[in-house]
PDB file of N, CA and C in Angstrom:
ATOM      1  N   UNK A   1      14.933  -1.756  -6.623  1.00  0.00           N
ATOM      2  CA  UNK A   1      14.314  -1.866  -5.312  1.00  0.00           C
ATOM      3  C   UNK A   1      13.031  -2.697  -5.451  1.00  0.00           C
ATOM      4  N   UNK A   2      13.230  -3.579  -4.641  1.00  0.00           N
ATOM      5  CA  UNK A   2      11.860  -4.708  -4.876  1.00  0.00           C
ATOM      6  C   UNK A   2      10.770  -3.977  -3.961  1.00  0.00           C
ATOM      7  N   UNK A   3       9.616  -4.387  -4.398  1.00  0.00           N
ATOM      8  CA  UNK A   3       7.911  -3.409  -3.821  1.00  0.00           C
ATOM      9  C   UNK A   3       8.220  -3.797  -2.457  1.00  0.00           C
ATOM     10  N   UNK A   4       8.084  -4.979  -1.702  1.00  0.00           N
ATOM     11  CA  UNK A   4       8.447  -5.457   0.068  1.00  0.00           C
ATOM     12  C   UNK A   4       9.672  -4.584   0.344  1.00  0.00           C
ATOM     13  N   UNK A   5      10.851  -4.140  -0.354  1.00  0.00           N
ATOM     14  CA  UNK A   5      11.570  -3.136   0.299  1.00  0.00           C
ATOM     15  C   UNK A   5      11.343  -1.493   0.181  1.00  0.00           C
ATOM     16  N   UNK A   6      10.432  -1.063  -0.510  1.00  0.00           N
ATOM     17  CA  UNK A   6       9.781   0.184  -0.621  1.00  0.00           C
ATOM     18  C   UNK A   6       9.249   0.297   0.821  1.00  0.00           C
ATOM     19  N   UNK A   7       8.260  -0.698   0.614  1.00  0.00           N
ATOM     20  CA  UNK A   7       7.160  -0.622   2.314  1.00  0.00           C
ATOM     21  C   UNK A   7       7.952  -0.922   3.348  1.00  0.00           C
ATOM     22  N   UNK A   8       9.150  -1.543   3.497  1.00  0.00           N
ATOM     23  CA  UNK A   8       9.916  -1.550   4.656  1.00  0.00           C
ATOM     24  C   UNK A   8      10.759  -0.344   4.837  1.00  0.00           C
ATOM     25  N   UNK A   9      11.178   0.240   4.058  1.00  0.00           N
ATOM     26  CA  UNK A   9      11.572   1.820   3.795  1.00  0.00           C
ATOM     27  C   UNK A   9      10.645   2.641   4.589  1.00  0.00           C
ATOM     28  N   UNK A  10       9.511   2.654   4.099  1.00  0.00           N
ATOM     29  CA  UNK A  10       8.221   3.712   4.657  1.00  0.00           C
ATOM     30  C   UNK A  10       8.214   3.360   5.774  1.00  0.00           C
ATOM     31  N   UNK A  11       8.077   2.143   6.366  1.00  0.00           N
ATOM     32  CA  UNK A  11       7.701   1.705   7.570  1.00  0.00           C
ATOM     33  C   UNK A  11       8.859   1.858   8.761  1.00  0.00           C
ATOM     34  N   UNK A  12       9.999   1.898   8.124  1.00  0.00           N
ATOM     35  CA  UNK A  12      11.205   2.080   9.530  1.00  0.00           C
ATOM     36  C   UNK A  12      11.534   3.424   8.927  1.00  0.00           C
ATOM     37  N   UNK A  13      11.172   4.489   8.242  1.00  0.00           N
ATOM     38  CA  UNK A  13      11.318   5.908   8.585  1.00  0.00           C
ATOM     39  C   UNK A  13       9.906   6.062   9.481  1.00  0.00           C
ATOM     40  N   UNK A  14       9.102   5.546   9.125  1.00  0.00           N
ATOM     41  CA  UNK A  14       7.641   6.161  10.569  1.00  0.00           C
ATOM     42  C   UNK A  14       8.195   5.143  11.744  1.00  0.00           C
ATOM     43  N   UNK A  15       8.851   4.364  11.828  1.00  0.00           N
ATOM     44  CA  UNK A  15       9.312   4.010  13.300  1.00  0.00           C
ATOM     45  C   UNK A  15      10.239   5.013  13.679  1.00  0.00           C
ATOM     46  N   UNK A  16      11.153   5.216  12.745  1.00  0.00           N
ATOM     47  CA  UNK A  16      12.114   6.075  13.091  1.00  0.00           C
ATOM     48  C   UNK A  16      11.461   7.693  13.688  1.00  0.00           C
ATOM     49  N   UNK A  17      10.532   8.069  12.787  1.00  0.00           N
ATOM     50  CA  UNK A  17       9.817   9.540  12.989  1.00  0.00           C
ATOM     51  C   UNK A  17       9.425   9.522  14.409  1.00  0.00           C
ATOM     52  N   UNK A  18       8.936   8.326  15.073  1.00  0.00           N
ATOM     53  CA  UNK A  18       7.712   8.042  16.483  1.00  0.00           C
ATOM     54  C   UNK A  18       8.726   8.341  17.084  1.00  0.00           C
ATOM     55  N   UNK A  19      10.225   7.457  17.268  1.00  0.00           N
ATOM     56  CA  UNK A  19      11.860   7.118  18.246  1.00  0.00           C
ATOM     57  C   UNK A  19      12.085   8.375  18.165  1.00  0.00           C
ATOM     58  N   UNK A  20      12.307   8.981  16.805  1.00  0.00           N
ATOM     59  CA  UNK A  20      13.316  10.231  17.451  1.00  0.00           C
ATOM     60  C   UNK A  20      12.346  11.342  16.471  1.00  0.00           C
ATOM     61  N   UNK A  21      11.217  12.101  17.297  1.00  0.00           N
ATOM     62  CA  UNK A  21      10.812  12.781  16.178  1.00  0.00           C
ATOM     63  C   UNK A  21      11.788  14.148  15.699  1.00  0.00           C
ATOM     64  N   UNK A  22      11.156  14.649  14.354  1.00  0.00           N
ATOM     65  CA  UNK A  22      11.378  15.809  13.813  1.00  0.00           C
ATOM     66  C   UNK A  22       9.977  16.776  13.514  1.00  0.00           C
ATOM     67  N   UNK A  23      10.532  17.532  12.852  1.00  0.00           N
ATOM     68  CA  UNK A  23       9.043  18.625  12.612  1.00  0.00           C
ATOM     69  C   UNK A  23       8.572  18.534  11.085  1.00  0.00           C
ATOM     70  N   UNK A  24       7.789  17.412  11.186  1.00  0.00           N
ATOM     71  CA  UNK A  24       7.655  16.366   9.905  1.00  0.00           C
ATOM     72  C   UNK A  24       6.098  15.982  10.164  1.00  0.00           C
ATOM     73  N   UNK A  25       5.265  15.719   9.058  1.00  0.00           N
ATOM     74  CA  UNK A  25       3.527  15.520   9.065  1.00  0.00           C
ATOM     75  C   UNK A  25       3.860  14.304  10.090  1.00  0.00           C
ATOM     76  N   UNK A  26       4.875  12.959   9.449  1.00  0.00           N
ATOM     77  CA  UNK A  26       4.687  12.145  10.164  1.00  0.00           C
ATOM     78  C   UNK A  26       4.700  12.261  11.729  1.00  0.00           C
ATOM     79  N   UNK A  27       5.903  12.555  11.804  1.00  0.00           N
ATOM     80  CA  UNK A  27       6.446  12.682  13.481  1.00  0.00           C
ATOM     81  C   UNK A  27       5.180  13.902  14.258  1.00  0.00           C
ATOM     82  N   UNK A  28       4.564  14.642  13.819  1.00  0.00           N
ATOM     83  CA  UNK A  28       3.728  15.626  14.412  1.00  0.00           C
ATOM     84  C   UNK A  28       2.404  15.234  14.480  1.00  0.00           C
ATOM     85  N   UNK A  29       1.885  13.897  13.880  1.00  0.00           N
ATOM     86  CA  UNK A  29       0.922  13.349  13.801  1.00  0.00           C
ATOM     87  C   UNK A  29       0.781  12.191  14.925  1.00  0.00           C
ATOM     88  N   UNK A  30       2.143  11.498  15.258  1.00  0.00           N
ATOM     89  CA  UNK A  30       2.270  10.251  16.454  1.00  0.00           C
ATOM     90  C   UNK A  30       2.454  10.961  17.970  1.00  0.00           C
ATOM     91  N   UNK A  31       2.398  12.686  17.699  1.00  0.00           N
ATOM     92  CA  UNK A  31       2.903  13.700  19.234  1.00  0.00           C
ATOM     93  C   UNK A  31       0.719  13.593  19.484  1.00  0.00           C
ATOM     94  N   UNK A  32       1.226  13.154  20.587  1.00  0.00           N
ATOM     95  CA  UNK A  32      -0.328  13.335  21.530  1.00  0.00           C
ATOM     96  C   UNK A  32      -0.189  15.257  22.139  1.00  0.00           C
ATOM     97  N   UNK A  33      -1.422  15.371  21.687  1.00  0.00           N
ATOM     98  CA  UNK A  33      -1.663  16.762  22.075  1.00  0.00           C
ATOM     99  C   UNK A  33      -2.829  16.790  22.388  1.00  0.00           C
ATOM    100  N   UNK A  34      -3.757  17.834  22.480  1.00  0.00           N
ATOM    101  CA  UNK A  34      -5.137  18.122  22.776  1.00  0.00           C
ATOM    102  C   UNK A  34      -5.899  17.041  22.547  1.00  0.00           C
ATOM    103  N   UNK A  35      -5.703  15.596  21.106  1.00  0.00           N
ATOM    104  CA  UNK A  35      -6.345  15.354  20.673  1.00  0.00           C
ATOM    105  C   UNK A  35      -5.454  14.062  21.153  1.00  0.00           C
ATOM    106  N   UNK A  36      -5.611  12.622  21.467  1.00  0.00           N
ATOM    107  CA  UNK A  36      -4.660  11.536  21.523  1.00  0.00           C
ATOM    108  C   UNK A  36      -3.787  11.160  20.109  1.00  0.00           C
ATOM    109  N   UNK A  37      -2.991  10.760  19.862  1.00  0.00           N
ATOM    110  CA  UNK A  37      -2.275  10.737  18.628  1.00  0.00           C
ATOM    111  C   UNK A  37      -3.170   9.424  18.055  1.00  0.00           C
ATOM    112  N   UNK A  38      -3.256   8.583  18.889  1.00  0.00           N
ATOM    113  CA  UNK A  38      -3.762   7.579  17.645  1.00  0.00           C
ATOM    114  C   UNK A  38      -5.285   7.799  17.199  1.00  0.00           C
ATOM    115  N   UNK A  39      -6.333   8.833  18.016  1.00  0.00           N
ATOM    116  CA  UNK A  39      -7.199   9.031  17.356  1.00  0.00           C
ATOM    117  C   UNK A  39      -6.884   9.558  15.988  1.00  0.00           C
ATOM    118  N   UNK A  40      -6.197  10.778  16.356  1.00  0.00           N
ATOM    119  CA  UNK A  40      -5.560  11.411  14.576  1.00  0.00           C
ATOM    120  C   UNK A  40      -5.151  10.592  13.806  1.00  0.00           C
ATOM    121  N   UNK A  41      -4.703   9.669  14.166  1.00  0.00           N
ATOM    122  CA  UNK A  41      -3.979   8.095  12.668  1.00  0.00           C
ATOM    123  C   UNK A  41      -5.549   7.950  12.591  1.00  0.00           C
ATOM    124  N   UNK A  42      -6.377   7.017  13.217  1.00  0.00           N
ATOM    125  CA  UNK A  42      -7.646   6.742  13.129  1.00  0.00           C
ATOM    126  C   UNK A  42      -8.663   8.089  12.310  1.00  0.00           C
ATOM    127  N   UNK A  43      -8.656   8.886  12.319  1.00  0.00           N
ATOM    128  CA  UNK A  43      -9.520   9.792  11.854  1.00  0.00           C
ATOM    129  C   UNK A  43      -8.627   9.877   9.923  1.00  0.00           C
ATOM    130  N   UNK A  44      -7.658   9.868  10.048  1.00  0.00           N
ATOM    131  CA  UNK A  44      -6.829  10.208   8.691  1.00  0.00           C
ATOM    132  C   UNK A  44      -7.549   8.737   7.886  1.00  0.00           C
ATOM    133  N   UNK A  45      -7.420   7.613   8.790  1.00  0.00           N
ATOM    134  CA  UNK A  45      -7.526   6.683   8.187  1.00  0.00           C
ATOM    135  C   UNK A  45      -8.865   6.906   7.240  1.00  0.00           C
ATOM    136  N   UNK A  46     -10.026   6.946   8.162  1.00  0.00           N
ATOM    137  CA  UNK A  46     -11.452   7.220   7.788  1.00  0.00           C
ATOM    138  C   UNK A  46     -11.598   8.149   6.867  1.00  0.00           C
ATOM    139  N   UNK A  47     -10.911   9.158   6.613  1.00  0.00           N
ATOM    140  CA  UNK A  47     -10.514  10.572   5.565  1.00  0.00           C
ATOM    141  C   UNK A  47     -10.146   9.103   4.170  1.00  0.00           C
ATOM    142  N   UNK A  48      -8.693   8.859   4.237  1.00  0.00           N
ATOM    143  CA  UNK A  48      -8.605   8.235   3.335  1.00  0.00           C
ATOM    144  C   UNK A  48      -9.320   7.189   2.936  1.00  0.00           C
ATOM    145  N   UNK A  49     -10.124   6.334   3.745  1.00  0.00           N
ATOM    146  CA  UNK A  49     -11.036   5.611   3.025  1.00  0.00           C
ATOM    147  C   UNK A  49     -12.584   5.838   2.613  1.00  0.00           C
ATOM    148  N   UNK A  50     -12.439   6.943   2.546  1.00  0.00           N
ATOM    149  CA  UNK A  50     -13.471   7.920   2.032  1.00  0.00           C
ATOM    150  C   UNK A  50     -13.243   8.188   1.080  1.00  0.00           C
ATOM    151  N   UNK A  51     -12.038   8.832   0.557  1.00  0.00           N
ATOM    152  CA  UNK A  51     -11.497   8.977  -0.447  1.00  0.00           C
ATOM    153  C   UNK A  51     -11.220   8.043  -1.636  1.00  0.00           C
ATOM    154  N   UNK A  52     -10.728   6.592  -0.680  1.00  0.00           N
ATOM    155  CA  UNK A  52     -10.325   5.525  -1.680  1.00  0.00           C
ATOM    156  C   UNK A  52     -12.072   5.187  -2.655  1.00  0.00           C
ATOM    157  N   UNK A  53     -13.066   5.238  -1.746  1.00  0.00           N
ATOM    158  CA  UNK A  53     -14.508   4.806  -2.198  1.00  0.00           C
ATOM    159  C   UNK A  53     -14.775   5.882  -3.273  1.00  0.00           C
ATOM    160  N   UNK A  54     -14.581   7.742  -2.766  1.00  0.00           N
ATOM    161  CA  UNK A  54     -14.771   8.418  -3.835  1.00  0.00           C
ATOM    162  C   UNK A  54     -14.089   8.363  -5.351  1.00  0.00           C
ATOM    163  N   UNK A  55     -13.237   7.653  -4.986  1.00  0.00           N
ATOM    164  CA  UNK A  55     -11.949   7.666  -5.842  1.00  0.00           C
ATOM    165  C   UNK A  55     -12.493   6.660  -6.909  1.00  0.00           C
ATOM    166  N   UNK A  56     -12.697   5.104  -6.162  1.00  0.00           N
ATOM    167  CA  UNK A  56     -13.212   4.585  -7.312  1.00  0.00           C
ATOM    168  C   UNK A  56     -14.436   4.881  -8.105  1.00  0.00           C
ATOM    169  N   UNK A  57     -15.295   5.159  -7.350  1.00  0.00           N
ATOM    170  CA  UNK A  57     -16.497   5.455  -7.978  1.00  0.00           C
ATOM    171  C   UNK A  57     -16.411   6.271  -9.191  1.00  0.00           C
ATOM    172  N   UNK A  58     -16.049   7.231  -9.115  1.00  0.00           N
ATOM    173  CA  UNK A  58     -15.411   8.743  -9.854  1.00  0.00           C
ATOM    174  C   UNK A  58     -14.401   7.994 -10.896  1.00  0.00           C
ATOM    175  N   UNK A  59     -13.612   6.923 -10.786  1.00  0.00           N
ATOM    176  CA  UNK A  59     -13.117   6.178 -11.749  1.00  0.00           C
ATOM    177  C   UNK A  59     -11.603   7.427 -11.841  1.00  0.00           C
ATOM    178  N   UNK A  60     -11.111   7.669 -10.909  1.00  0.00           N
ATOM    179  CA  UNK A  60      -9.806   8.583 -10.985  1.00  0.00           C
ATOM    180  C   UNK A  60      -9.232   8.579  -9.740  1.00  0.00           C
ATOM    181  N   UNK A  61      -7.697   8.681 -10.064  1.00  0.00           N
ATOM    182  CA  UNK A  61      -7.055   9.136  -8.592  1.00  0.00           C
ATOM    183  C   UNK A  61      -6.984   7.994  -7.596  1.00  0.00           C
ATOM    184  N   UNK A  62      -7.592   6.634  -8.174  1.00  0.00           N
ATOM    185  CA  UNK A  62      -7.515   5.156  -7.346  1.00  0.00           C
ATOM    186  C   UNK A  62      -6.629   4.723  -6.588  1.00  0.00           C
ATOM    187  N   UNK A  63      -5.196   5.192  -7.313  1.00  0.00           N
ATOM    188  CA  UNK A  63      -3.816   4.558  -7.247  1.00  0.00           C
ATOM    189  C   UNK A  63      -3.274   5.284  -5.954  1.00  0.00           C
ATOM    190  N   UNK A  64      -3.576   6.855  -6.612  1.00  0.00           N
ATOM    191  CA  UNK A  64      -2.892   7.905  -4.951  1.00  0.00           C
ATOM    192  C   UNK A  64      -3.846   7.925  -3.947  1.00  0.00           C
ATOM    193  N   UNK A  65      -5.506   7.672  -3.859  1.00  0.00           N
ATOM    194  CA  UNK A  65      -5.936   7.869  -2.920  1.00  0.00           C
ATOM    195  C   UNK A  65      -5.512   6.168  -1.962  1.00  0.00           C
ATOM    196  N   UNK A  66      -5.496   5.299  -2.693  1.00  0.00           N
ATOM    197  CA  UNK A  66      -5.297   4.050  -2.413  1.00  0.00           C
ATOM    198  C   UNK A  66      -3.536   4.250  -1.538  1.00  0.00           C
ATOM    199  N   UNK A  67      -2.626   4.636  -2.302  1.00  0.00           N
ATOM    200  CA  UNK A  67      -1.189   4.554  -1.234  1.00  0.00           C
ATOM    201  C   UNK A  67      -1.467   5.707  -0.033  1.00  0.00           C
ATOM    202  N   UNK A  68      -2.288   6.590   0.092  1.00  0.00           N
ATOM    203  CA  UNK A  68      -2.301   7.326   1.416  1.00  0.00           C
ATOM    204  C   UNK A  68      -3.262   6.447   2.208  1.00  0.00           C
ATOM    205  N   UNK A  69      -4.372   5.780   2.081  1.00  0.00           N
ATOM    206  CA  UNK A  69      -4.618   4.745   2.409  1.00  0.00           C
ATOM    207  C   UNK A  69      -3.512   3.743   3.302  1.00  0.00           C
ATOM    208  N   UNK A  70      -2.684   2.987   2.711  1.00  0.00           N
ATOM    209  CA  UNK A  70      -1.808   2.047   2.689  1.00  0.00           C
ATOM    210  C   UNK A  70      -1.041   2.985   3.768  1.00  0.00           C
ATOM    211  N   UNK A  71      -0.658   4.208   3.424  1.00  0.00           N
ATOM    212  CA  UNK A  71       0.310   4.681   4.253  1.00  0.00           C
ATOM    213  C   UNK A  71       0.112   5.214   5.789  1.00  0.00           C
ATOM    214  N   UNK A  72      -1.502   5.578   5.587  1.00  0.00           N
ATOM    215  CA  UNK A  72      -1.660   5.639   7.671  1.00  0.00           C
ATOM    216  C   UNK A  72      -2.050   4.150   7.411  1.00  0.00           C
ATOM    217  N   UNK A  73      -2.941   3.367   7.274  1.00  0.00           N
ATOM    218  CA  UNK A  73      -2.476   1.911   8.042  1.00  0.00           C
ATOM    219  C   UNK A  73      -0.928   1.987   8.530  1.00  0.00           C
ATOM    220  N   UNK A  74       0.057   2.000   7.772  1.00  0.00           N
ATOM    221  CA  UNK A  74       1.275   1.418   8.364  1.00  0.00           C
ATOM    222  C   UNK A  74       1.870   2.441   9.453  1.00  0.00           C
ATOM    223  N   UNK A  75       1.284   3.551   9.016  1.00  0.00           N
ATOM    224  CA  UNK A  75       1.783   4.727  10.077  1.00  0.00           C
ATOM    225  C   UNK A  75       1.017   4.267  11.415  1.00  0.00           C
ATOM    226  N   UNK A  76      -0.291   3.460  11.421  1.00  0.00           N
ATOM    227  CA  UNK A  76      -0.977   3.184  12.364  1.00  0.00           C
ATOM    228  C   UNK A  76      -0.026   1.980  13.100  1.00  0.00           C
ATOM    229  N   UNK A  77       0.087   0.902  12.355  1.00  0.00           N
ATOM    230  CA  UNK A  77       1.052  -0.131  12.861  1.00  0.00           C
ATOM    231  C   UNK A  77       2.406   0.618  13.846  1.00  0.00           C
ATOM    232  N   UNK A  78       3.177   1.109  12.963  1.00  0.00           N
ATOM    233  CA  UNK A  78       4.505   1.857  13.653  1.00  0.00           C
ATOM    234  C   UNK A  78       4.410   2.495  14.913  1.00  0.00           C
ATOM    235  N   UNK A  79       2.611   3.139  14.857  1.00  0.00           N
ATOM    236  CA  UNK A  79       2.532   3.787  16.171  1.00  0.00           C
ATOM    237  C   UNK A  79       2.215   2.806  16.929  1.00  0.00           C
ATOM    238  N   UNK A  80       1.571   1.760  16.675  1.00  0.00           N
ATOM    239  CA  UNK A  80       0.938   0.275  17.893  1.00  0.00           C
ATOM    240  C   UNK A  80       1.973  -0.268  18.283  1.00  0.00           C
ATOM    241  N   UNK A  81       3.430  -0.242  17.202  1.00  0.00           N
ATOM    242  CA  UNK A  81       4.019  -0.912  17.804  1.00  0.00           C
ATOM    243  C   UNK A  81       4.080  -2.504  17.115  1.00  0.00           C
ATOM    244  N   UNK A  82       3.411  -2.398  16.140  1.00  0.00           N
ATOM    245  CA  UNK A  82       3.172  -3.879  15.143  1.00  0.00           C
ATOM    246  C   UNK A  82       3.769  -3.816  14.246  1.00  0.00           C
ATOM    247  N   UNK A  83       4.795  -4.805  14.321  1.00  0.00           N
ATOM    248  CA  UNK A  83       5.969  -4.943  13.097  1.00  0.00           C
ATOM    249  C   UNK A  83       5.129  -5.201  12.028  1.00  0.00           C
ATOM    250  N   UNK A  84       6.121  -4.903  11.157  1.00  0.00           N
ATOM    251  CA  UNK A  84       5.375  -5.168   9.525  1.00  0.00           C
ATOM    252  C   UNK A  84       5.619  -6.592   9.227  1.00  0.00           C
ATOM    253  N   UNK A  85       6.612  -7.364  10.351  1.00  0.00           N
ATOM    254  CA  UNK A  85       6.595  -8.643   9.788  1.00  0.00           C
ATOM    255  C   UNK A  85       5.183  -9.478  10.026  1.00  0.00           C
ATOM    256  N   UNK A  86       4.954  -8.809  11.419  1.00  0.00           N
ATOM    257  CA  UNK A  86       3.720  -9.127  11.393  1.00  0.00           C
ATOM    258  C   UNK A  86       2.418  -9.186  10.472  1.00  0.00           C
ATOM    259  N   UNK A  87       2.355  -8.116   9.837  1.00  0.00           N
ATOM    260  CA  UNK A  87       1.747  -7.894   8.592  1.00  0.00           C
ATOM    261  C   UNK A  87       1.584  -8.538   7.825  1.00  0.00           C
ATOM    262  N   UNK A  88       3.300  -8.646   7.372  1.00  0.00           N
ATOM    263  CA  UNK A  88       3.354  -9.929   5.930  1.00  0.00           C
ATOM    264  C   UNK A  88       2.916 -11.258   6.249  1.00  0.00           C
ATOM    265  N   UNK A  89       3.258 -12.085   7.522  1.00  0.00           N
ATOM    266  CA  UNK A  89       3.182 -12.969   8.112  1.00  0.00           C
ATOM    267  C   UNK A  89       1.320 -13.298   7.751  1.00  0.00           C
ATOM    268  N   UNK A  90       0.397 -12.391   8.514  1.00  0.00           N
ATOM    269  CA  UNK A  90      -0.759 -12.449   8.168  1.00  0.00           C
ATOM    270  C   UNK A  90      -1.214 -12.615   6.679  1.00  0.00           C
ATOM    271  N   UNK A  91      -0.878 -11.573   5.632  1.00  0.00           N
ATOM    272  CA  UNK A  91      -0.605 -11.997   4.633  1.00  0.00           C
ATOM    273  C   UNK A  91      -0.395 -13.387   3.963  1.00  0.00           C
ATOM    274  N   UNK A  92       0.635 -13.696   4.050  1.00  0.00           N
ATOM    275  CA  UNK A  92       1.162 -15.212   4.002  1.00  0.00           C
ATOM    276  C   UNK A  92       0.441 -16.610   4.282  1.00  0.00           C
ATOM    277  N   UNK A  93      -0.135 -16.391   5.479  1.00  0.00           N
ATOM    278  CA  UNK A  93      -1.045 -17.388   6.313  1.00  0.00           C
ATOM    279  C   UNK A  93      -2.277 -17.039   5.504  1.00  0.00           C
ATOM    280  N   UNK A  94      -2.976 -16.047   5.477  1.00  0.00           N
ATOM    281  CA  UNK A  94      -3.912 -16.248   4.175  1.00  0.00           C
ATOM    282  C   UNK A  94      -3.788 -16.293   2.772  1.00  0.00           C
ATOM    283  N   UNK A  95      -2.803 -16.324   2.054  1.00  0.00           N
ATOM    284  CA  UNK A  95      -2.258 -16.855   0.977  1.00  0.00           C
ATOM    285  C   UNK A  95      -2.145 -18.357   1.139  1.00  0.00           C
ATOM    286  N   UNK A  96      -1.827 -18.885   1.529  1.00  0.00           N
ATOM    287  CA  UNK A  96      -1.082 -20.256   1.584  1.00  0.00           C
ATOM    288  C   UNK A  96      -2.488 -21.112   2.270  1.00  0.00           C
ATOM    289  N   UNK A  97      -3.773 -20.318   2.454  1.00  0.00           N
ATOM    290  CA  UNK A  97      -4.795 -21.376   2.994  1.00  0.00           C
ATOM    291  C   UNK A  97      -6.036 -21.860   1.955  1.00  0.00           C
TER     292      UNK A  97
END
């Protein structure tokens, strides 16, 4: 399994979780309740990049605080509605400049 099909994996099960949820962190995290759903992606985010900073500093745990990181961004995308091609695309265009 090549790394671009891992993250397309992750990314069309959290599309899939938003379309048809289940009783899953993901799918219970994109349900608006008391709180709007995308504040909760937004607040996780800020959690994990708190973490990613403690993480390096502390010189441990870089790698896992870094993919929960990676993983609400894309959980954030799936909920906006922003393909991941989009993503790579951006990617790409700043690579190639």
């Amino acid at each position: 399994m090549t790394n671009e099909k891992i993250i397309r994996d992750i990314y069309e099960t959290l599309e899939d979780r938003k379309n048809n949820p289940i009783d899953s962190y993901t799918s219970n995290i994109m349900k608006d309740s008391k709180k709007l759903a995308e504040d909760k992606i937004l607040e996780k985010i800020g959690e994990e990049a708190a973490e990613v900073i403690i993480a390096s500093k502390n010189n441990e745990k870089l790698v896992h605080e870094s993919a929960d990181l990676i993983f609400h961004t894309l959980l954030l995308l799936a909920y906006k509605e922003i393909s991941l091609d989009e993503l790579l695309e951006e990617f790409k265009r700043r690579h190639e400049l």
